[in-house]
C-alpha atoms as a PDB file:
ATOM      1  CA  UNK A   1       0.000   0.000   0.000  1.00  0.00           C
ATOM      2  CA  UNK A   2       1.369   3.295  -1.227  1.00  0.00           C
ATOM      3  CA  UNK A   3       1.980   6.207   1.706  1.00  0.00           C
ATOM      4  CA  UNK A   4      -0.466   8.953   1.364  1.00  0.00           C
ATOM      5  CA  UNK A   5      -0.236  11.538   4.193  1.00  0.00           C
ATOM      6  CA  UNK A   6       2.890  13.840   4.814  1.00  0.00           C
ATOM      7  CA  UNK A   7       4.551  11.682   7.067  1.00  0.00           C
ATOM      8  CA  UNK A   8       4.138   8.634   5.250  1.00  0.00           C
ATOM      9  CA  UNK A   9       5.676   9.993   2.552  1.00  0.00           C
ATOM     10  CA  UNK A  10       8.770  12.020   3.919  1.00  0.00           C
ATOM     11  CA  UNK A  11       8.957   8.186   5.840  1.00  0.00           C
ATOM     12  CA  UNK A  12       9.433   6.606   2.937  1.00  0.00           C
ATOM     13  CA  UNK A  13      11.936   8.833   1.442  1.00  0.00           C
ATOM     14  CA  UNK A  14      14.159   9.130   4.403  1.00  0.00           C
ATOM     15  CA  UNK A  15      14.006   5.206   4.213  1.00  0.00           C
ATOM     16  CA  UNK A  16      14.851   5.248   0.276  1.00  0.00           C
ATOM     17  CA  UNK A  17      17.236   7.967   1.019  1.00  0.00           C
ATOM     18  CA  UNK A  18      19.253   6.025   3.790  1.00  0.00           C
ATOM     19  CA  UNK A  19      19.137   2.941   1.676  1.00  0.00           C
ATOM     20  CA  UNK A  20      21.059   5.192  -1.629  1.00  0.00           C
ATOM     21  CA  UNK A  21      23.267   6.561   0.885  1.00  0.00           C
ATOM     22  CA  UNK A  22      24.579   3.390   2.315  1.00  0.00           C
ATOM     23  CA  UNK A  23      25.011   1.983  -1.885  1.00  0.00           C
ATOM     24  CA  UNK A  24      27.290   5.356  -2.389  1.00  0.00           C
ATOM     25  CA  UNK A  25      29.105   5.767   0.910  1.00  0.00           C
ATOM     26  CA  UNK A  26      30.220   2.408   3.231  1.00  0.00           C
ATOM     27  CA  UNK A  27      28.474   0.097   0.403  1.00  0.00           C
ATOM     28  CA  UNK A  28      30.310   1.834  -2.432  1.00  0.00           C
ATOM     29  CA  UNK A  29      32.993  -0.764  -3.039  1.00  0.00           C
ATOM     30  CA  UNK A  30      30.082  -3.484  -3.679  1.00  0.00           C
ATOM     31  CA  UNK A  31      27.299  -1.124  -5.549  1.00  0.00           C
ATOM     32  CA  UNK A  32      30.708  -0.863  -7.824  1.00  0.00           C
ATOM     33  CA  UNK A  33      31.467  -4.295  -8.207  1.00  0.00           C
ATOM     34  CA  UNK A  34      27.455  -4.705  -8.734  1.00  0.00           C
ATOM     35  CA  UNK A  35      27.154  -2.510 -11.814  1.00  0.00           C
ATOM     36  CA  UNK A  36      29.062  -4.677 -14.613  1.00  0.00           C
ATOM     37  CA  UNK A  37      28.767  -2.769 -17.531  1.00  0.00           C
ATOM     38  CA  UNK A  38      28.663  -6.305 -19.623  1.00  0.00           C
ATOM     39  CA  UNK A  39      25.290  -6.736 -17.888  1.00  0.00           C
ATOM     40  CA  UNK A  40      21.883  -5.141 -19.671  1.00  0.00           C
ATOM     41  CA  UNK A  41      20.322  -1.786 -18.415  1.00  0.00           C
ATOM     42  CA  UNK A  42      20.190  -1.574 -14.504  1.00  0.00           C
ATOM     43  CA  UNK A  43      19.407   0.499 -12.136  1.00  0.00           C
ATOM     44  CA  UNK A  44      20.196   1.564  -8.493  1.00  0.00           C
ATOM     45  CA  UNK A  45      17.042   1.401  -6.181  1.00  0.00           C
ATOM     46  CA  UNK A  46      16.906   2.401  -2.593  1.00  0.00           C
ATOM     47  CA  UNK A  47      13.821   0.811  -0.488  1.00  0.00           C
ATOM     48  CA  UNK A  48      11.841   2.079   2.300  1.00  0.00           C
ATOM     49  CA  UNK A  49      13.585  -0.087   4.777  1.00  0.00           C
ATOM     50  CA  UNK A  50      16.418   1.508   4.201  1.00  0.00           C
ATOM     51  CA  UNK A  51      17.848  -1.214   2.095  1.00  0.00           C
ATOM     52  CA  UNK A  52      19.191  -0.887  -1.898  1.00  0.00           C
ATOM     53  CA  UNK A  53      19.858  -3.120  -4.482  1.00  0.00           C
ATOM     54  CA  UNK A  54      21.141  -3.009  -8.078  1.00  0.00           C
ATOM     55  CA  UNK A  55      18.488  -4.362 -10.776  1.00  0.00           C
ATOM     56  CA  UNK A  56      17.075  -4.496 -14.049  1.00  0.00           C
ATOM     57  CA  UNK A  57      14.326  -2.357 -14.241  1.00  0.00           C
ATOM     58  CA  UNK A  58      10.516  -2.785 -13.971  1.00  0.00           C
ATOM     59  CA  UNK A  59       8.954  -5.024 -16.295  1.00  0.00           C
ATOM     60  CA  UNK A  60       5.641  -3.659 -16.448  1.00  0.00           C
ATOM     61  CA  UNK A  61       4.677  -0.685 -18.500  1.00  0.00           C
ATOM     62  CA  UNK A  62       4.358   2.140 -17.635  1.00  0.00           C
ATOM     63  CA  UNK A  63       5.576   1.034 -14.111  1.00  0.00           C
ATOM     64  CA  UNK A  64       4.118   1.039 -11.219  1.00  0.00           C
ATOM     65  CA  UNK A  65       6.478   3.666  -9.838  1.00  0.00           C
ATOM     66  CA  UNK A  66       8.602   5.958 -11.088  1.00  0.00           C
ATOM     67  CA  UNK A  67      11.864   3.854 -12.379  1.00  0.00           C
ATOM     68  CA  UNK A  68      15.408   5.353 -11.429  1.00  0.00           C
ATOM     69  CA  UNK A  69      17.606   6.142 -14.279  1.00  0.00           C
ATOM     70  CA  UNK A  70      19.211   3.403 -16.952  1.00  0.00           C
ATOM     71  CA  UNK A  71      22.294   1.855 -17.408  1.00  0.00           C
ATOM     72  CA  UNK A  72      24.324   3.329 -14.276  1.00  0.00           C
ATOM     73  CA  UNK A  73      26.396   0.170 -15.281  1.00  0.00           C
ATOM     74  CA  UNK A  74      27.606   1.725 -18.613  1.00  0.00           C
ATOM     75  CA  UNK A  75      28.715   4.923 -17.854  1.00  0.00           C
ATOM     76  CA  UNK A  76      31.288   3.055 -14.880  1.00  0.00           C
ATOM     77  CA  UNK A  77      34.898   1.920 -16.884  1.00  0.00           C
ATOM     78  CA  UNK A  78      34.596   5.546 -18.665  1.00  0.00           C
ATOM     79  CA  UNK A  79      34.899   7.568 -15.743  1.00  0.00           C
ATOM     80  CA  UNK A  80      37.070   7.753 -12.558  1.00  0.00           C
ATOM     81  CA  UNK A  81      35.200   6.070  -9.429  1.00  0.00           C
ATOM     82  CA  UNK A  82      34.327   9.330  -7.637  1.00  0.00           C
ATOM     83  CA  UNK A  83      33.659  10.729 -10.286  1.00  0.00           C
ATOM     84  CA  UNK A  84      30.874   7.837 -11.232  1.00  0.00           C
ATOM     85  CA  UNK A  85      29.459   7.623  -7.725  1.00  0.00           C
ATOM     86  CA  UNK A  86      28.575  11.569  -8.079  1.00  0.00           C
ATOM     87  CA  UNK A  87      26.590  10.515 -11.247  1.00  0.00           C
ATOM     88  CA  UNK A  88      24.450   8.099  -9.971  1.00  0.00           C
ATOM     89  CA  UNK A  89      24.331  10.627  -6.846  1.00  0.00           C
ATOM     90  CA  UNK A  90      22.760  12.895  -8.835  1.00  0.00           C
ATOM     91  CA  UNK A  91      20.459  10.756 -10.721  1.00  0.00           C
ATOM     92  CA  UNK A  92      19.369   9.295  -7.334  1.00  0.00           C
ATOM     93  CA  UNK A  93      18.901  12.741  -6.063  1.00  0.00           C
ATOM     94  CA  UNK A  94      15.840  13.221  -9.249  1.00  0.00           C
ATOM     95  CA  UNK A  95      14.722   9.903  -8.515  1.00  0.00           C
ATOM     96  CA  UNK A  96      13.741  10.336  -5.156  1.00  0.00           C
ATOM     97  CA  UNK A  97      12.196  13.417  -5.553  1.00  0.00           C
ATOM     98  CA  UNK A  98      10.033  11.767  -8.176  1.00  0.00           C
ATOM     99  CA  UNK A  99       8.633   9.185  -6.202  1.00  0.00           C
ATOM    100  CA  UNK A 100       8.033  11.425  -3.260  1.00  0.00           C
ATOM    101  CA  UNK A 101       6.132  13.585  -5.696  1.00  0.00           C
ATOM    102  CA  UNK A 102       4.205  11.054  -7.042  1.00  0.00           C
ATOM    103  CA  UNK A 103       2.882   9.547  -3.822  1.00  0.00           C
ATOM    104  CA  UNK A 104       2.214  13.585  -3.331  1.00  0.00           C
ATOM    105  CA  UNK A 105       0.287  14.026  -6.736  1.00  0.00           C
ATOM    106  CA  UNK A 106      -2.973  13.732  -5.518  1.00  0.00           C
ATOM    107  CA  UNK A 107      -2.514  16.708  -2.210  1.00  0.00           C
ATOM    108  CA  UNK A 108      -2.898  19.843  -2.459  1.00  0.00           C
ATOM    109  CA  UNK A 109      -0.845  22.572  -3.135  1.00  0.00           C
ATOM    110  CA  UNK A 110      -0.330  22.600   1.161  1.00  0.00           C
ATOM    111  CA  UNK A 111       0.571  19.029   1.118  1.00  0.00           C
ATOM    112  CA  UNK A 112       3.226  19.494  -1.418  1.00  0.00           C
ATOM    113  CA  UNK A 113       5.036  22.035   0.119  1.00  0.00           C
ATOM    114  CA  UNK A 114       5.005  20.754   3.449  1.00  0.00           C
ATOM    115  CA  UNK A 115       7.174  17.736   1.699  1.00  0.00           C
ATOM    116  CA  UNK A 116       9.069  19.219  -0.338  1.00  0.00           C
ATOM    117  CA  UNK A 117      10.697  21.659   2.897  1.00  0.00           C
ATOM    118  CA  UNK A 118      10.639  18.155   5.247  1.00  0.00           C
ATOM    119  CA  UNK A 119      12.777  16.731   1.770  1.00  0.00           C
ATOM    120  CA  UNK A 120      14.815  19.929   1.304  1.00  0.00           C
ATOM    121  CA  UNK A 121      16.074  19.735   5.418  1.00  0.00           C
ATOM    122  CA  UNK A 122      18.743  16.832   4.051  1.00  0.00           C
ATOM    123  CA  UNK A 123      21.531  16.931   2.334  1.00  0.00           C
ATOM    124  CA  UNK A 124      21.593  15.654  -1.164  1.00  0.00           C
ATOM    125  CA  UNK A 125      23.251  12.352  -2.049  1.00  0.00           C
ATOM    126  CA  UNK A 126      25.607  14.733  -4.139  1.00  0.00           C
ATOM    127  CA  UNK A 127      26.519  16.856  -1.366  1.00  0.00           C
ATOM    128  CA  UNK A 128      27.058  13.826   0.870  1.00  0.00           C
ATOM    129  CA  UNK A 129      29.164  11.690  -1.628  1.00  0.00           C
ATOM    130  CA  UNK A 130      30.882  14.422  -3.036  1.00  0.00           C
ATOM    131  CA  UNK A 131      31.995  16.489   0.324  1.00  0.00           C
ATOM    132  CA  UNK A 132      29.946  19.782  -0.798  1.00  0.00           C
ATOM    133  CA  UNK A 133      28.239  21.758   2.093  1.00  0.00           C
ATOM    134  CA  UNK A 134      25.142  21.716   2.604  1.00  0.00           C
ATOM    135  CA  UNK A 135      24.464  25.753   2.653  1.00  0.00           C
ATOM    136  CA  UNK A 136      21.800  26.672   5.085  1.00  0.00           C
ATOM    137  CA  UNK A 137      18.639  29.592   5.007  1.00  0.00           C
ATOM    138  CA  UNK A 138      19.705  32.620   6.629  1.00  0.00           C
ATOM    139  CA  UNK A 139      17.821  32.739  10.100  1.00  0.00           C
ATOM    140  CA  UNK A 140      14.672  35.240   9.813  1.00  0.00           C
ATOM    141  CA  UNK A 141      15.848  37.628  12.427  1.00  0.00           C
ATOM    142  CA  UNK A 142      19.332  39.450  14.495  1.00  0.00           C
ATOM    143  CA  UNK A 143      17.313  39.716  18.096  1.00  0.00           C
ATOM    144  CA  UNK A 144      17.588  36.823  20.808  1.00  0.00           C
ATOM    145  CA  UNK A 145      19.840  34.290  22.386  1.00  0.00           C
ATOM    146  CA  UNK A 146      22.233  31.944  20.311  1.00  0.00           C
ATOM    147  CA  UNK A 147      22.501  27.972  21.641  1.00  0.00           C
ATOM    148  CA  UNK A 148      26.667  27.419  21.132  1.00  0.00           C
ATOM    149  CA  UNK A 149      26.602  23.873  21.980  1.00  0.00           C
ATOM    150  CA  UNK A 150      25.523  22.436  18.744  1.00  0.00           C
ATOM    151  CA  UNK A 151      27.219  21.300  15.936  1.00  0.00           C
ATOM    152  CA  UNK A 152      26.063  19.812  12.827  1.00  0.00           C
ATOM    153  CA  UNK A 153      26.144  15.957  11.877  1.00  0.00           C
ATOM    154  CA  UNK A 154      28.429  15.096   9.420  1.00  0.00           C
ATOM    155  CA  UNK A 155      27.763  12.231   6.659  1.00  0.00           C
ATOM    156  CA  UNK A 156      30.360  10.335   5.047  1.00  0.00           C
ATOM    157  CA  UNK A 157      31.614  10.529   1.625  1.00  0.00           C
ATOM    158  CA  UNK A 158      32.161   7.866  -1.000  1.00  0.00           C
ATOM    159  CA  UNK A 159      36.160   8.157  -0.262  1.00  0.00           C
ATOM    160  CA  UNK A 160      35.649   7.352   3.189  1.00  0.00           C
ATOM    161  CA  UNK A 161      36.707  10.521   4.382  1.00  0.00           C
ATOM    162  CA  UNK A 162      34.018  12.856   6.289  1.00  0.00           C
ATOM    163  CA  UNK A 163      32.291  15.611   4.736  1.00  0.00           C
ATOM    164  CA  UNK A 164      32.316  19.351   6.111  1.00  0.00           C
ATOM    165  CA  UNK A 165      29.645  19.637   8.665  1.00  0.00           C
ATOM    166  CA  UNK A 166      26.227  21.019   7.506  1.00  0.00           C
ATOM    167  CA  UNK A 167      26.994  23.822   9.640  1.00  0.00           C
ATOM    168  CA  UNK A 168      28.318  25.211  12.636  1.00  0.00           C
ATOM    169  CA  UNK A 169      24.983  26.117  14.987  1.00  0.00           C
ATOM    170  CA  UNK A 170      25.264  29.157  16.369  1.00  0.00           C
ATOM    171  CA  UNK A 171      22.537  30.654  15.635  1.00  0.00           C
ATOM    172  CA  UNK A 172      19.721  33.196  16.439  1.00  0.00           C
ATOM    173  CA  UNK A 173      16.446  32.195  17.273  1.00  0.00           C
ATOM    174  CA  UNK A 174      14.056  34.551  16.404  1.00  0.00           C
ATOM    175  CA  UNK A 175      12.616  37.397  18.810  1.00  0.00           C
ATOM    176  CA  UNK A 176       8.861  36.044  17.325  1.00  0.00           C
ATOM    177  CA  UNK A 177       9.789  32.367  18.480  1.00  0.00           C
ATOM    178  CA  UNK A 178       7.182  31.289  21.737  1.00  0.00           C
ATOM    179  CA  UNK A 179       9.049  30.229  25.130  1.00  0.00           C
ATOM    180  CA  UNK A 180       8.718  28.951  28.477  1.00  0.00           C
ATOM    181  CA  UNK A 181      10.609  29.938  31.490  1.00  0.00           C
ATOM    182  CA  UNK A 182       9.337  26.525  32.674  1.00  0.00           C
ATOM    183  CA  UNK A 183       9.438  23.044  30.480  1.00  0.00           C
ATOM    184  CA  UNK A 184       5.542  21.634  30.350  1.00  0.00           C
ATOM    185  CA  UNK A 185       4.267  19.586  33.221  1.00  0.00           C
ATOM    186  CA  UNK A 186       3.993  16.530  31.479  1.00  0.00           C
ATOM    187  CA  UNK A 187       6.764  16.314  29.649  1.00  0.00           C
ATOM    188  CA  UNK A 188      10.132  14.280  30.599  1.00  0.00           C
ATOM    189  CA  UNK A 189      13.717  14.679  30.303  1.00  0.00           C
ATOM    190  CA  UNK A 190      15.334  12.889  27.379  1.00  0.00           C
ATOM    191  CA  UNK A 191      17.243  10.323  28.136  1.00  0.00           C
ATOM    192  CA  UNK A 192      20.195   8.196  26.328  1.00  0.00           C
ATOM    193  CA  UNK A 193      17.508   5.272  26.290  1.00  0.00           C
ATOM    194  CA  UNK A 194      15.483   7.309  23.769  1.00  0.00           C
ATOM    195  CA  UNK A 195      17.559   8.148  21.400  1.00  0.00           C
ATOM    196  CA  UNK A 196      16.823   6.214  18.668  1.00  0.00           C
ATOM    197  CA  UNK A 197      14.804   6.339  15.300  1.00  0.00           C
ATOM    198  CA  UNK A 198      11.316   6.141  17.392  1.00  0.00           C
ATOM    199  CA  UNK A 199      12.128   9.803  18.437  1.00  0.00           C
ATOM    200  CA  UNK A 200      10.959  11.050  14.501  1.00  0.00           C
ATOM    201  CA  UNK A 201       8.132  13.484  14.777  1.00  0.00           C
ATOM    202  CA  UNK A 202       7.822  13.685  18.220  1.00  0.00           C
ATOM    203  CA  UNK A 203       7.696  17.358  19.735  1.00  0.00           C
ATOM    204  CA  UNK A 204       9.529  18.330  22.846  1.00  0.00           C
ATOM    205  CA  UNK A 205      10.997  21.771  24.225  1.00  0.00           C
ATOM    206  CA  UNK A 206      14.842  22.592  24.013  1.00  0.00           C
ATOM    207  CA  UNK A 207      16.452  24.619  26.877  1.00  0.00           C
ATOM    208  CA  UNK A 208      18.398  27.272  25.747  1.00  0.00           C
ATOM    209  CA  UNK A 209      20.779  28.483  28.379  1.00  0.00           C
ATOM    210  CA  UNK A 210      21.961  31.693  27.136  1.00  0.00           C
ATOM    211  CA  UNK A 211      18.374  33.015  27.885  1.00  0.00           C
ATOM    212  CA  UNK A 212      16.885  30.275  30.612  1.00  0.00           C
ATOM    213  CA  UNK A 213      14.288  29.367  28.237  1.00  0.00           C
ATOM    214  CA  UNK A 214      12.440  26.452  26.696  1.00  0.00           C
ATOM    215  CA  UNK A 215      11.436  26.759  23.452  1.00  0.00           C
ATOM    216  CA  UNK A 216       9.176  24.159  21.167  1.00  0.00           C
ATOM    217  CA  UNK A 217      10.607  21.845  18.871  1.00  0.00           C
ATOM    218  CA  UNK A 218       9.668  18.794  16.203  1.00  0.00           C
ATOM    219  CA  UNK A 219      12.017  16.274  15.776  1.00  0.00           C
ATOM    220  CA  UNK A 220      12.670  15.635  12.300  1.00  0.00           C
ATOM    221  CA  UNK A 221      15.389  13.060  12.363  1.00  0.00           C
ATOM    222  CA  UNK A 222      17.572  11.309  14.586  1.00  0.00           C
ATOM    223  CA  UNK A 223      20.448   8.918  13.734  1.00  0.00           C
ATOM    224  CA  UNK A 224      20.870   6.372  16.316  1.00  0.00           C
ATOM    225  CA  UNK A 225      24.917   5.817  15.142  1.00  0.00           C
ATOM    226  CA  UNK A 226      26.191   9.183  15.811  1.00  0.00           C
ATOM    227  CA  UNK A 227      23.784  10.094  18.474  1.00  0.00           C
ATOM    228  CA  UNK A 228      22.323  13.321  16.273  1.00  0.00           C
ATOM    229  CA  UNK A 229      19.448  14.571  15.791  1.00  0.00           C
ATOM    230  CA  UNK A 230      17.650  17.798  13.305  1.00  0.00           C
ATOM    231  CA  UNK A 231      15.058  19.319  14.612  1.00  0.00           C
ATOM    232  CA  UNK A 232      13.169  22.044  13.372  1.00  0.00           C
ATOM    233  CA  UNK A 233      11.621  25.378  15.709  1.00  0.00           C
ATOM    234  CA  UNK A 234       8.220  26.396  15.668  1.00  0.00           C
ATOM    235  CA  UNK A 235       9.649  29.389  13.651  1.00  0.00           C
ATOM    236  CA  UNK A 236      10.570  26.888  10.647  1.00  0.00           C
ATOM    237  CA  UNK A 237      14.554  27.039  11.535  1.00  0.00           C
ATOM    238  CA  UNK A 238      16.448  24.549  11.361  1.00  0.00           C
ATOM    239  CA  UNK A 239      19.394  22.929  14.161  1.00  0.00           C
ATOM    240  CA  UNK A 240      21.507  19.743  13.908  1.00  0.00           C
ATOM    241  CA  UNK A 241      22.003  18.493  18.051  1.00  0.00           C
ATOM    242  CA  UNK A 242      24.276  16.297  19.533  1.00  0.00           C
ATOM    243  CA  UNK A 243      21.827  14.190  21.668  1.00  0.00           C
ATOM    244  CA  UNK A 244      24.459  12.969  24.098  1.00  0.00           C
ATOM    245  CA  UNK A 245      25.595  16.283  25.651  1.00  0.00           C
ATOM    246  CA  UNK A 246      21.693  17.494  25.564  1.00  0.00           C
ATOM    247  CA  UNK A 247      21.530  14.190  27.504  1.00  0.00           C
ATOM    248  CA  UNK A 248      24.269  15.244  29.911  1.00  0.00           C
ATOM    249  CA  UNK A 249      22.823  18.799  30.071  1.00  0.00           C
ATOM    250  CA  UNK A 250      19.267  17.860  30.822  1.00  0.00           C
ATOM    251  CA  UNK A 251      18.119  20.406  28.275  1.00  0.00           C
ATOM    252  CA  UNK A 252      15.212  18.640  26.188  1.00  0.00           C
ATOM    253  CA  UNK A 253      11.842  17.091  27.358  1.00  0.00           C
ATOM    254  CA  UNK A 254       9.545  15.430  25.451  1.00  0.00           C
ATOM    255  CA  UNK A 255       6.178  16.398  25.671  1.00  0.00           C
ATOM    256  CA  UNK A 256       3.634  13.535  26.564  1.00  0.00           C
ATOM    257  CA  UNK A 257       2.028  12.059  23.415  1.00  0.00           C
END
């Protein structure tokens, strides 16, 4: 059964997404081996369990998805290996979006937006495989307190080596953003138990100690390897936390479901 809200869909493309990642990062070595250019058309797929595989494509026409792009396997003994993992980077980058969009084709104009900024919150598979930055919206406003503990996750490239970070967090929340002096009543701290991929959409409040003051948060993704986690203000901006130290620090309750 296809996904047909919001989060169903941005679920199954973080789930697609992870699985393409993994081919073009620590899997790279097989997903190279894999693509035999004396073998017909394939393609690179990445599955909602966060699994990929290398295949011939669909059968059936027109398919019942969107199909990724042809013949990855051709383009490999003509081109250095980097140089081939960015292409089928990019490639997977406009598949993804594809299928997201077509799950979406039948929301509104609302809906579509609403996935497109949850999509847009990630890196690329370009920017991870290749090293590139991932260049951030400037924050909406100069007035407030700035939260210095944070820094950005950083993804690993196709060479092994690790990207830049997204960013460096410190940044300003803006003036408009709502806070409590207090966390909510029945909320609870976070604790290292937690921290895993079950923490997705849940909203909590983070402590910002520059100011003394909680302010509301959705969780948008957490990676249980590295401990990090992005999260996203009521405001719309966007930080990358370290989960352990906000752990340590006692700064983030989840608010009851």
């Amino acid at each position: 059964m296809f996904p047909r809200t919001v989060d169903e869909i941005c679920r199954d493309h973080r789930g697609r997404r992870a699985g393409l990642l993994m081919a073009l990062t620590e899997d790279a070595d097989d997903l190279y081996e894999k693509c035999d250019p004396e073998r017909d058309n394939l393609c690179l797929y990445g599955e909602p369990d966060s699994t990929w595989m290398v295949d011939l494509p669909a059968e059936e026409v027109p398919p019942e998805l969107p199909e990724p792009v042809l013949g990855i396997n051709f383009a490999r003994d003509g081109m250095d290996k980097k140089d081939w993992l960015a292409l089928v980077a990019v490639h997977s980058d406009a598949w993804l979006m594809s299928v997201a969009f077509y799950f979406a084709s039948k929301m509104d104009a609302a809906g579509r937006a609403r996935i497109y900024n949850r999509i847009n919150e990630f890196q690329t598979l370009y920017e991870v495989v290749t090293g590139k930055p991932k260049m951030k919206v400037k924050p909406s406003a100069a007035s407030g307190s700035k939260r210095k503990k944070s820094e950005a996750r950083t993804e690993t490239g196709a060479n092994g080596a690790k990207a830049e970070p997204v960013m460096k967090m410190e940044r300003t929340v803006s003036a408009r953003q709502p806070a409590n002096e207090f966390p909510l009543p029945d909320g609870r701290l976070l604790a290292e138990e937690d921290i895993s991929t079950s923490l997705i959409g849940r909203a909590a409040e983070l402590f910002w100690p520059d100011d003394n003051l909680w302010y509301m948060i959705k969780i948008l993704d957490v990676d249980p390897g590295s401990k990090q986690a992005s999260i996203m203000y009521d405001t719309g901006e966007l930080e990358d936390l370290d989960l352990i130290e906000i752990v340590k620090e006692g700064h983030m309750s989840l608010i009851a479901q």
